[in-house]
Protein backbone atom coordinates (compact mmCIF):
# COMPACT_ATOMS: atom_id res chain seq x y z
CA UNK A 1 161.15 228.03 -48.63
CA UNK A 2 163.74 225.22 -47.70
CA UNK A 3 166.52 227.59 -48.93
CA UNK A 4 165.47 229.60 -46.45
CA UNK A 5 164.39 227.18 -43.85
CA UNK A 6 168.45 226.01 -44.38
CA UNK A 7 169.27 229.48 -43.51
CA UNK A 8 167.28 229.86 -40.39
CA UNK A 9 169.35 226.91 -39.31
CA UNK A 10 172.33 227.74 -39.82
CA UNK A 11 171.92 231.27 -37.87
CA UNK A 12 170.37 228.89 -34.77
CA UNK A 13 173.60 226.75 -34.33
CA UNK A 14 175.20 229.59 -35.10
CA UNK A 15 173.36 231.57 -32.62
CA UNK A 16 174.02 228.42 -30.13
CA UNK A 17 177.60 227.88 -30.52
CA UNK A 18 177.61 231.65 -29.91
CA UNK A 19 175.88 231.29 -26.72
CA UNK A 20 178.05 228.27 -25.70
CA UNK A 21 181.11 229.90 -26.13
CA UNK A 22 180.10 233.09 -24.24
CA UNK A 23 178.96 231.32 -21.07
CA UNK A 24 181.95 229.34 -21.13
CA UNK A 25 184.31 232.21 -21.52
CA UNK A 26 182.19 234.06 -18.29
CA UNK A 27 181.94 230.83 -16.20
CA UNK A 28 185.92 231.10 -16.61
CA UNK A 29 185.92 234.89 -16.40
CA UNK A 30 184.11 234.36 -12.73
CA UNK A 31 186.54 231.71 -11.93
CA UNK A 32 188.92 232.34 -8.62
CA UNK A 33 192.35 233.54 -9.78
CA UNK A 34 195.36 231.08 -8.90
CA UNK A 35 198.00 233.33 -6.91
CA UNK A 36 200.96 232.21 -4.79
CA UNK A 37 198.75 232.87 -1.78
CA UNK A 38 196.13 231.09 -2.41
CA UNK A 39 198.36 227.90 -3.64
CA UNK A 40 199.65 227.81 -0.30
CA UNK A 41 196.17 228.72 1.41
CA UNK A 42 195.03 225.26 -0.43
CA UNK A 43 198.38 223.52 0.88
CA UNK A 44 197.53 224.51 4.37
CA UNK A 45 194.23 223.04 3.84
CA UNK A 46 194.63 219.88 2.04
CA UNK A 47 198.12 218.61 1.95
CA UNK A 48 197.96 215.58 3.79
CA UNK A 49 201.43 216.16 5.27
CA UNK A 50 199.38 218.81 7.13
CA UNK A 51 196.76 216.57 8.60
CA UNK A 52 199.90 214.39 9.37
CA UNK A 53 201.98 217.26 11.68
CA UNK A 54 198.33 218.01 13.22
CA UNK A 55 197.88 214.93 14.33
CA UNK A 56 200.75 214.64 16.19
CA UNK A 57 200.03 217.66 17.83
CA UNK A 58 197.03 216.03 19.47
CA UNK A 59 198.91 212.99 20.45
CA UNK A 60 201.15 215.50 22.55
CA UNK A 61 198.43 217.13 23.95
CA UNK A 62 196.81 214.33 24.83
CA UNK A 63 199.88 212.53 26.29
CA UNK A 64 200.45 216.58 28.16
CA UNK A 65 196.89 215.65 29.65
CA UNK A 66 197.89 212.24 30.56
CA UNK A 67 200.25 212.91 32.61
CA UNK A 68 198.46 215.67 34.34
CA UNK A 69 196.11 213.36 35.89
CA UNK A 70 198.96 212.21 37.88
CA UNK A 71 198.00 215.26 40.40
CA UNK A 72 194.14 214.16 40.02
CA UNK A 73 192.53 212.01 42.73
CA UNK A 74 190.94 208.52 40.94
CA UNK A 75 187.68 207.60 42.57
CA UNK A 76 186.80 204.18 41.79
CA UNK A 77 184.07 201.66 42.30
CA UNK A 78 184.41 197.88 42.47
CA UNK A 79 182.59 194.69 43.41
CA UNK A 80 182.92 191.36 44.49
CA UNK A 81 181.59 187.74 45.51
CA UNK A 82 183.63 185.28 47.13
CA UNK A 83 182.99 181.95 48.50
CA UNK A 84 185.22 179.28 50.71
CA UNK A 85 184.99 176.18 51.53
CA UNK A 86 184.03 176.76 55.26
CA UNK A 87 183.53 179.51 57.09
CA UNK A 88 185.91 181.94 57.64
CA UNK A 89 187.10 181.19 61.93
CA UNK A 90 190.27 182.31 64.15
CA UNK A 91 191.53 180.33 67.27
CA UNK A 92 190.68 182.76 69.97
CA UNK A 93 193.89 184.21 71.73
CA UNK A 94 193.49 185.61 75.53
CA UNK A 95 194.74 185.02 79.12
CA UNK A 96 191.53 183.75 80.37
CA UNK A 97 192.35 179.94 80.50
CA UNK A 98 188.71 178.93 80.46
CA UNK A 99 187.52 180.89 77.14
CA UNK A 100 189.05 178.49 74.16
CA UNK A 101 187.35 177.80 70.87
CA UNK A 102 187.02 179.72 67.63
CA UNK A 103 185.15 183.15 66.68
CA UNK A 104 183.70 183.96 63.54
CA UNK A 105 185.62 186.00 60.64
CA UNK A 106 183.24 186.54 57.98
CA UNK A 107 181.19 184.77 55.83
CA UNK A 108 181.24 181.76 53.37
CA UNK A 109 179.57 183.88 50.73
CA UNK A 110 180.65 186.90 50.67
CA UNK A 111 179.05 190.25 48.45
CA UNK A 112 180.97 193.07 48.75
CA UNK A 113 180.72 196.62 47.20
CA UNK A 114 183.06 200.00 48.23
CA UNK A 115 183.87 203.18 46.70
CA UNK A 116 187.52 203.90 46.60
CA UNK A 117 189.45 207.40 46.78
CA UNK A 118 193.20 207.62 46.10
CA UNK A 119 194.82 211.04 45.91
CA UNK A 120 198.78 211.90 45.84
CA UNK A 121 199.65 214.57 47.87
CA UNK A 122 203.21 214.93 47.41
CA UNK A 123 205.74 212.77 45.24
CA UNK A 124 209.06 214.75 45.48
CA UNK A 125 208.82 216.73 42.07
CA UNK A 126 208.27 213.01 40.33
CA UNK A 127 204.43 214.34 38.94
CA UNK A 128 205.05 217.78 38.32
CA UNK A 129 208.58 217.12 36.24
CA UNK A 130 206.94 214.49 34.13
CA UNK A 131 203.54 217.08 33.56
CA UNK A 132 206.29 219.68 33.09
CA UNK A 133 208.31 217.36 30.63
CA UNK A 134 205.07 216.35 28.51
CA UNK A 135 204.19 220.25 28.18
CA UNK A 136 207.46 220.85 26.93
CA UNK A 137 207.24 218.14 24.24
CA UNK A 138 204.01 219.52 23.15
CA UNK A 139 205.97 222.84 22.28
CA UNK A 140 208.73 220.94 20.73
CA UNK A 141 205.99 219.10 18.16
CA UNK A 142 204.10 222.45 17.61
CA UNK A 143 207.69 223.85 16.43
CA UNK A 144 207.79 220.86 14.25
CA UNK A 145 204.71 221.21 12.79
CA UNK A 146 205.63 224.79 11.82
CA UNK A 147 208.69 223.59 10.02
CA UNK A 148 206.57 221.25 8.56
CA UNK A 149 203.92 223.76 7.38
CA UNK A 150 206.77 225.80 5.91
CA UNK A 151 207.85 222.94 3.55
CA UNK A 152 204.94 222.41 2.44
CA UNK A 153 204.40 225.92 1.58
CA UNK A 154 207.72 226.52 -0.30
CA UNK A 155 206.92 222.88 -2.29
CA UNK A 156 203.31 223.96 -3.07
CA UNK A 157 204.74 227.81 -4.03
CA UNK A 158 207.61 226.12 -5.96
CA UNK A 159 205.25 223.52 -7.55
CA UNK A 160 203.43 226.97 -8.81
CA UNK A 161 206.19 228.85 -10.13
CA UNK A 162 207.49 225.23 -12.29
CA UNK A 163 203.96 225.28 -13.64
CA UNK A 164 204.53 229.50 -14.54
CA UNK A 165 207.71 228.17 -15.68
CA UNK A 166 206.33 226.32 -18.76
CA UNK A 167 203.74 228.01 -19.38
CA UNK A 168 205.87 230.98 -20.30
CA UNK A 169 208.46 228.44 -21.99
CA UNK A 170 205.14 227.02 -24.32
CA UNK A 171 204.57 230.48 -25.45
CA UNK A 172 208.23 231.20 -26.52
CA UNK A 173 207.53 228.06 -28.24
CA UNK A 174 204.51 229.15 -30.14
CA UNK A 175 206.40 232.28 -30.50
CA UNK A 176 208.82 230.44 -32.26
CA UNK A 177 206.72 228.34 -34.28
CA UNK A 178 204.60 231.01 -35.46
CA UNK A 179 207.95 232.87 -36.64
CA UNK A 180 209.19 229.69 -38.50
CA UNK A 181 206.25 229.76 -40.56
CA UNK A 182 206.30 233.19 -41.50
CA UNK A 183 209.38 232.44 -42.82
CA UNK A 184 208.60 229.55 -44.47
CA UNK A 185 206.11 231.52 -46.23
CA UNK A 186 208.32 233.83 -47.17
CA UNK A 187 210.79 231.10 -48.66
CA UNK A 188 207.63 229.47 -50.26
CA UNK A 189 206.69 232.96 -52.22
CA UNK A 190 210.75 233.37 -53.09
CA UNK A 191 210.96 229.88 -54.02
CA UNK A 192 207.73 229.67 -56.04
CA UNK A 193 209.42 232.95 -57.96
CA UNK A 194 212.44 230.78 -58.67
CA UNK A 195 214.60 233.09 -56.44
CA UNK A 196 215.88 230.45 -54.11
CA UNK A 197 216.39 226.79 -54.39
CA UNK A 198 214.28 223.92 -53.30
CA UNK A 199 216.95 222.89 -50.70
CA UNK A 200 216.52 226.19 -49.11
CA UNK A 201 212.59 225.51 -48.70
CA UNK A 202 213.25 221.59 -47.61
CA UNK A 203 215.96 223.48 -44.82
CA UNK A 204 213.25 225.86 -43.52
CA UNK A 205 210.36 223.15 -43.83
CA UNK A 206 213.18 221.40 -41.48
CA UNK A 207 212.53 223.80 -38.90
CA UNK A 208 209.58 224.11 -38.98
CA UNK A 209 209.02 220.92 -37.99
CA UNK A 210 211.40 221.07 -35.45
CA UNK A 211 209.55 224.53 -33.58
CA UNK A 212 206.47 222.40 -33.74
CA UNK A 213 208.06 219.64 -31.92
CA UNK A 214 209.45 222.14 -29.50
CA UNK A 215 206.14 223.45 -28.93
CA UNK A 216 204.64 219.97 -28.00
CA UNK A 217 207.17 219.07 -25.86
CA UNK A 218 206.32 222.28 -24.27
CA UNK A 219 202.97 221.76 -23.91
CA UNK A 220 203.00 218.51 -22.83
CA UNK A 221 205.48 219.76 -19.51
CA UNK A 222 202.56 221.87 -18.83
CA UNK A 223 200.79 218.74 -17.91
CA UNK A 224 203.39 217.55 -15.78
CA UNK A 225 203.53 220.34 -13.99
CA UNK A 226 199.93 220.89 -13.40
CA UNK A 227 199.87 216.79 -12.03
CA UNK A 228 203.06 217.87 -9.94
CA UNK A 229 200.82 221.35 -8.74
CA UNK A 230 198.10 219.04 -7.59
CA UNK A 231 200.30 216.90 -5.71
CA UNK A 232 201.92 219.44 -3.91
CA UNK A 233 198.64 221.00 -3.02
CA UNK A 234 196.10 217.96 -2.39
CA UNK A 235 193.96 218.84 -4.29
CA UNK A 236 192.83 219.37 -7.65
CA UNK A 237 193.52 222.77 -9.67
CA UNK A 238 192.60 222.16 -13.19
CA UNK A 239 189.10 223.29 -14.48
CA UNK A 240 188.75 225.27 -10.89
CA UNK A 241 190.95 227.85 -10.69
CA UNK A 242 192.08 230.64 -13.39
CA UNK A 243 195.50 230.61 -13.79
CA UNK A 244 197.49 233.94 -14.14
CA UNK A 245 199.66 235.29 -17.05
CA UNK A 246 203.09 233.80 -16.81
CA UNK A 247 205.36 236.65 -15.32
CA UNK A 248 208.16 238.77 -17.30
CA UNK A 249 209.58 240.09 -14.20
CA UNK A 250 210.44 238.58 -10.42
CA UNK A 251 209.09 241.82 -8.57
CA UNK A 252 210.82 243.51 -6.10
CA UNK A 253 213.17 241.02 -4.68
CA UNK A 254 215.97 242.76 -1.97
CA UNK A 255 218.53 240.44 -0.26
CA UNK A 256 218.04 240.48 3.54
CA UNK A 257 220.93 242.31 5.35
CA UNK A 258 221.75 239.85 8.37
CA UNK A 259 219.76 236.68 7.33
CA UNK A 260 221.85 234.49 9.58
CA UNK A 261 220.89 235.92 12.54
CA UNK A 262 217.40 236.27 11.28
CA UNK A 263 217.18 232.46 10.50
CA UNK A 264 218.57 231.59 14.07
CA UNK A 265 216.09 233.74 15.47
CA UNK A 266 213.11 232.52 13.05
CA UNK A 267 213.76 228.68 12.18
CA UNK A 268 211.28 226.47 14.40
CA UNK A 269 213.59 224.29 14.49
CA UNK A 270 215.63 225.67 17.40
CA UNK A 271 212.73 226.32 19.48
CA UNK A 272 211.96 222.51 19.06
CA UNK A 273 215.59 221.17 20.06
CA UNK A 274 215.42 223.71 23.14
CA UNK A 275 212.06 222.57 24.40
CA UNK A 276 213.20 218.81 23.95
CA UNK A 277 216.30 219.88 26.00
CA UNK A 278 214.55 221.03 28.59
CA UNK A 279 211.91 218.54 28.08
CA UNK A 280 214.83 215.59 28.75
CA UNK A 281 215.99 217.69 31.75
CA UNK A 282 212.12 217.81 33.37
CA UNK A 283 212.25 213.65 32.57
CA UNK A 284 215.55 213.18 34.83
CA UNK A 285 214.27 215.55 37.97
CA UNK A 286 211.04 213.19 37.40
CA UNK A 287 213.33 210.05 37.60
CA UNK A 288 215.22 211.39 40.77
CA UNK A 289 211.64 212.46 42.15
CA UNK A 290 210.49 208.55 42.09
CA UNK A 291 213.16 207.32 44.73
CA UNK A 292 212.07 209.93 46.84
CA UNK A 293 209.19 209.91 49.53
CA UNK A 294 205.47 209.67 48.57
CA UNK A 295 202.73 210.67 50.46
CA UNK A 296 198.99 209.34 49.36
CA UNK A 297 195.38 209.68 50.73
CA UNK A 298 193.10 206.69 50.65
CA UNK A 299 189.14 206.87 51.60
CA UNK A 300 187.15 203.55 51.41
CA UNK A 301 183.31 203.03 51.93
CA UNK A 302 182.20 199.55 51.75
CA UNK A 303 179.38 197.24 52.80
CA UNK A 304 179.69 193.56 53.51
CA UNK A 305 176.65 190.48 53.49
CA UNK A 306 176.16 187.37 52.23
CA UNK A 307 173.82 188.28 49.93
CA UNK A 308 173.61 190.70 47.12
CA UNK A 309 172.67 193.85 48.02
CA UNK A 310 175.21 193.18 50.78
CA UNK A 311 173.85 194.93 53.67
CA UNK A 312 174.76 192.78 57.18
CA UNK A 313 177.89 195.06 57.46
CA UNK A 314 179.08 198.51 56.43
CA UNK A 315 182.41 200.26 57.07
CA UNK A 316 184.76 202.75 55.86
CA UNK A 317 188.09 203.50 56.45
CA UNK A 318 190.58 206.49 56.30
CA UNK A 319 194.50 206.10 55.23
CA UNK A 320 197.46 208.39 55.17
CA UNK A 321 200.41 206.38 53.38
CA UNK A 322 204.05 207.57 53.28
CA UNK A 323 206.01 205.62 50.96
CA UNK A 324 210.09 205.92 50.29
CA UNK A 325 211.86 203.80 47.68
CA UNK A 326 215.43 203.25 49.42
CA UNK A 327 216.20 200.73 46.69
CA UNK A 328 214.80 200.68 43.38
CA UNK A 329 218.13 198.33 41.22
CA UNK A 330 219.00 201.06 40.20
CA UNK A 331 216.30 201.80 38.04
CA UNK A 332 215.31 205.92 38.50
CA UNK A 333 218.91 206.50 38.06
CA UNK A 334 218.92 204.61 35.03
CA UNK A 335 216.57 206.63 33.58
CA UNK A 336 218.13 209.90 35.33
CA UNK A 337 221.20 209.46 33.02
CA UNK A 338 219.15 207.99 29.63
CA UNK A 339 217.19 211.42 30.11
CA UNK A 340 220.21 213.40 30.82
CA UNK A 341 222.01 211.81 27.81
CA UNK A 342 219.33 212.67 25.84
CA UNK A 343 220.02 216.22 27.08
CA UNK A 344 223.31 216.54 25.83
CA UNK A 345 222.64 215.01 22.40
CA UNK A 346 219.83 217.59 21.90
CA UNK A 347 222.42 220.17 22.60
CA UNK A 348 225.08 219.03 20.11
CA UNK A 349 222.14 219.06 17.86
CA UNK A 350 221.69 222.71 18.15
CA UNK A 351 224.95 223.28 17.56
CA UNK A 352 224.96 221.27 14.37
CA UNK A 353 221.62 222.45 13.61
CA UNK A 354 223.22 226.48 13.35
CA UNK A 355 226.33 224.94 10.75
CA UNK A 356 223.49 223.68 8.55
CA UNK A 357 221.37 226.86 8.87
CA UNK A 358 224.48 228.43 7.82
CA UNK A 359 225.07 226.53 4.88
CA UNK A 360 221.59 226.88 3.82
CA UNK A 361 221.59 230.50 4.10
CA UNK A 362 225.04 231.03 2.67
CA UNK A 363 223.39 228.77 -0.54
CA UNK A 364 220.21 230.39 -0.92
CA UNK A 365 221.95 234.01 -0.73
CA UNK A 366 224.35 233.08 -3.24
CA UNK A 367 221.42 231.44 -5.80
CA UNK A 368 219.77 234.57 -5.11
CA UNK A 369 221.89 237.11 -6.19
CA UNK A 370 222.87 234.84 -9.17
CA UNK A 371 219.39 234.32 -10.06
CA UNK A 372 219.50 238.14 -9.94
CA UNK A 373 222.59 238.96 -12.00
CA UNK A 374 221.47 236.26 -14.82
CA UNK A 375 218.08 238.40 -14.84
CA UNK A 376 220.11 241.20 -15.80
CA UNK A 377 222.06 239.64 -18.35
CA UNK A 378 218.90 238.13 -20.18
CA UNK A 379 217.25 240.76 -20.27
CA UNK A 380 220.02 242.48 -22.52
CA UNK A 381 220.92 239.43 -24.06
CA UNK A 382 216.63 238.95 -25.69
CA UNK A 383 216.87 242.74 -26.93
CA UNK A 384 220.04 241.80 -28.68
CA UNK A 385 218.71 239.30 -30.06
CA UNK A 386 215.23 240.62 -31.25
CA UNK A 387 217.14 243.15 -33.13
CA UNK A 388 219.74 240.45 -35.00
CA UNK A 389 216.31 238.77 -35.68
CA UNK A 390 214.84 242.21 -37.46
CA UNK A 391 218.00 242.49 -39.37
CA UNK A 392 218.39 239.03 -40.71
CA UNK A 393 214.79 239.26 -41.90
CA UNK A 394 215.19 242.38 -43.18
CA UNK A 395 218.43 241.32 -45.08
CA UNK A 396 217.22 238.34 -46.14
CA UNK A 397 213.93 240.34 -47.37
CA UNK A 398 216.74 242.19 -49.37
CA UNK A 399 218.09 238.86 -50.46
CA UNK A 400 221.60 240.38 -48.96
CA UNK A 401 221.53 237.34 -46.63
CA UNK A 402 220.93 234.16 -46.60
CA UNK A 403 218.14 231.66 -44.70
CA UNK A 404 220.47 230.36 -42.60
CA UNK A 405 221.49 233.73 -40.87
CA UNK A 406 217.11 233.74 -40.13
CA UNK A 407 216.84 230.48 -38.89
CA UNK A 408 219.91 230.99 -36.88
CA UNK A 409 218.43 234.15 -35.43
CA UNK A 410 215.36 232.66 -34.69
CA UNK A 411 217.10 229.95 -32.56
CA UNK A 412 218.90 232.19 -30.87
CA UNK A 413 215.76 234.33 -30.21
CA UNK A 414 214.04 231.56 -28.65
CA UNK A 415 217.13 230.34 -27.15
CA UNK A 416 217.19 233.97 -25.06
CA UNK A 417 213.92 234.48 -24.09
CA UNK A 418 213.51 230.81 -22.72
CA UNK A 419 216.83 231.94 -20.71
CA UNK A 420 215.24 235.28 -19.38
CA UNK A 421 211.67 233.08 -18.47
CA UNK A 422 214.59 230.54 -16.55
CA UNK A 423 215.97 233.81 -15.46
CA UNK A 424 212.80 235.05 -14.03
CA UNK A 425 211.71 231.90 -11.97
CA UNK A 426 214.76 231.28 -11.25
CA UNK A 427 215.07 233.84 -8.84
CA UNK A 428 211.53 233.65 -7.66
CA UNK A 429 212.32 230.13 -6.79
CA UNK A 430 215.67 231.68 -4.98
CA UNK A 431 213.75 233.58 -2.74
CA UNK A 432 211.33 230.82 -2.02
CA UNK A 433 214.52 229.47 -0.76
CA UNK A 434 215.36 232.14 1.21
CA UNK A 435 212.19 232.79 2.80
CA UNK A 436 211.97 229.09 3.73
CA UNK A 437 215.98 228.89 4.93
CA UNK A 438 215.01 232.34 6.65
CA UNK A 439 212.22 230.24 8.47
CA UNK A 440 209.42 233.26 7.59
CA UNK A 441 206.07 231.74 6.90
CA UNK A 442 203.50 233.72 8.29
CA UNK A 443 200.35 230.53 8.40
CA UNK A 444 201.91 227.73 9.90
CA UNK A 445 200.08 225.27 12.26
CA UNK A 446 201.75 226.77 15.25
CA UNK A 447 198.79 229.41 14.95
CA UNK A 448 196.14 226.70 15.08
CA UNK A 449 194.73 226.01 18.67
């Protein structure tokens, strides 16, 4: 009865472990699948560089809305007591010799409430250049928020393909390993027949060692790059996300037939040095504006008493004001010609701005269709080398070669498919570079309103 009692256990945890396993393999079967897209869809979401570049948005707008209320009339309320030290008199002034004495100004306390309106109606240009210059900055930080968005998306993208990148190199490693210890158990079974000598086994057992160092090294750069993954994203990856298999071939991949012309026409970056030109330009019509003529409105209601709720007197009072800086030292001109300045640096930064776009182009083409040449190479260069492989096993199996020639093939094996997984990423990560010198990143935070 215990024997069997012992049995029944065993088949529970049995049963259990059984279970375990099976929900954890469908809780990771149900996981979401971690894609290039979606790595960049979690960027966009939680990078804080994005937050950042939003941000300053906002500040634009909000300095854009600022300077709009320059056109706005500001109504105003204000209160206040004052007292003197006697009341308030003035001599009296008229041709009539007998009337002489003093008349009464106002009070010695004094309450007194109004409600202000001031309006400008025109300001020669001043307001609307400076609500026109702020609305042009706001386009010029929206650009750069787009290049910014499109950073982050080739780092996050890049960050992806690194982590692809050893994952693929820790299975040419295991790959590796596993085939050193086939061969060392096929040394072992020669050696324990007293075909081969114990050298040759201590050589193999050599490495062996040295594939399974390989192969922790590997793994451990899987870490890394999973810690680097998170970084780039913001968020964390591990445990939430299933991760796809490791690819063996870039996809279709074509070069682009005119890409300088399509990055000058794509890169946010232009479109934010030509709104700050124009944004400078709107600044030094505003500064020329302020030394012209001004014309306001004020409106005042008020009541005057010596007590509070003053009631003993209540006015109002209507203004039209023309105002016309002749001399101002020389200030709006001063900031005429900073603005202008500003101008023409902006300029010769567009012109610098299309050498660099040039070079980056001219770069990423070239590591393209390198990255695409050394694909072709590897590929021929691992089916070589699987077949030299074959045949020094199969000589050796023979014993018409030696262990050397196996281990050397091995190495070399390993050697060229770690090349073709280089070769592969490599030129995924070339046309991450392309697409981000091209300036085509279709969610950027230009789209965001």
């Amino acid at each position: 009865m215990t024997r069997q009692r012992r049995y029944l256990a065993i088949i529970f945890v049995m049963l259990s472990l059984l279970v375990i396993a099976l929900g954890r393999r469908a809780w990771a079967d149900t996981g979401l699948l971690l894609d290039e897209a979606l790595v960049v869809s979690l960027a966009m979401e939680n990078n804080p560089q994005i937050t950042i570049a939003e941000k300053r948005v906002e500040q634009a707008r909000a300095r854009a809305r600022g300077a709009s209320s320059g056109k706005a009339p500001v109504l105003s309320v204000s209160a206040l007591y004052q007292e003197t030290y006697s009341d308030p008199q003035y001599p009296l002034v008229t041709n009539d010799p007998f009337l002489e004495g003093y008349a009464l100004g106002g009070f010695r306390k004094t309450w007194r409430t109004a409600l202000s309106l001031s309006w400008l109606i025109y300001s020669s240009g001043a307001v609307e250049n400076s609500i026109r210059a702020a609305e042009l900055s706001v386009d010029a930080v929206r650009a750069e928020s787009q290049r910014t968005a499109q950073l982050v998306a080739h780092a996050s993208r890049n960050a992806f393909f690194e982590l692809q990148r050893t994952r693929a190199r820790a299975s040419v490693a295991e790959e590796a390993y596993e085939l050193a210890q086939e061969h060392r158990r096929r040394v072992e079974a020669l050696y324990r027949n007293g075909i081969v000598a114990k050298n040759e086994l201590l050589r193999v057992e050599v490495a062996v060692s040295e594939a399974e160092l390989n192969l922790i090294r590997a793994e451990s750069g899987i870490e890394v790059a999973f810690s680097a993954l998170e970084r780039s994203v913001g968020t964390t990856i591990r445990g939430r996300y299933r991760l796809p298999e490791p690819r063996s071939e870039p996809g279709s991949i074509e070069m682009p037939l005119d890409p300088v012309t399509a990055a000058l026409a794509n890169r946010p970056e232009f479109r934010a040095l030509e709104s700050s030109v124009r944004s400078a330009r709107s600044m030094a019509a505003a500064a020329v504006g302020e030394k012209g003529p001004s014309v306001y409105f004020q409106g005042d209601a008020l009541s005057v008493g010596q007590t509070f709720y003053p009631d003993a007197m209540d006015d109002w009072k209507i203004s039209i004001v023309a105002e016309w800086k002749l001399y101002d030292g020389g200030k709006s001109k001063a900031r005429k010609d900073e603005a202008l300045a500003l101008a023409d640096e902006l300029l010769q930064r567009v012109e610098d701005m299309k050498h660099q776009v040039d070079l980056e182009v001219s770069v990423a083409s070239l590591d393209l269709r390198s990255a695409l040449q050394r694909l072709e190479v590897a590929r021929s260069q691992v089916t070589l080398a699987e077949e030299d492989h074959r045949m020094a096993v199969a000589r050796y199996s023979a014993q018409v070669g030696t262990s050397i020639d196996v281990l050397d093939a091995r190495v070399a094996l390993s050697g060229s498919r770690t090349q073709l997984v280089d070769a592969v990423y490599d030129a995924l990560k070339a046309w991450s570079d392309m697409k981000l010198a091209l300036g085509e990143e279709q969610k950027t935070l230009g789209d965001k309103r």
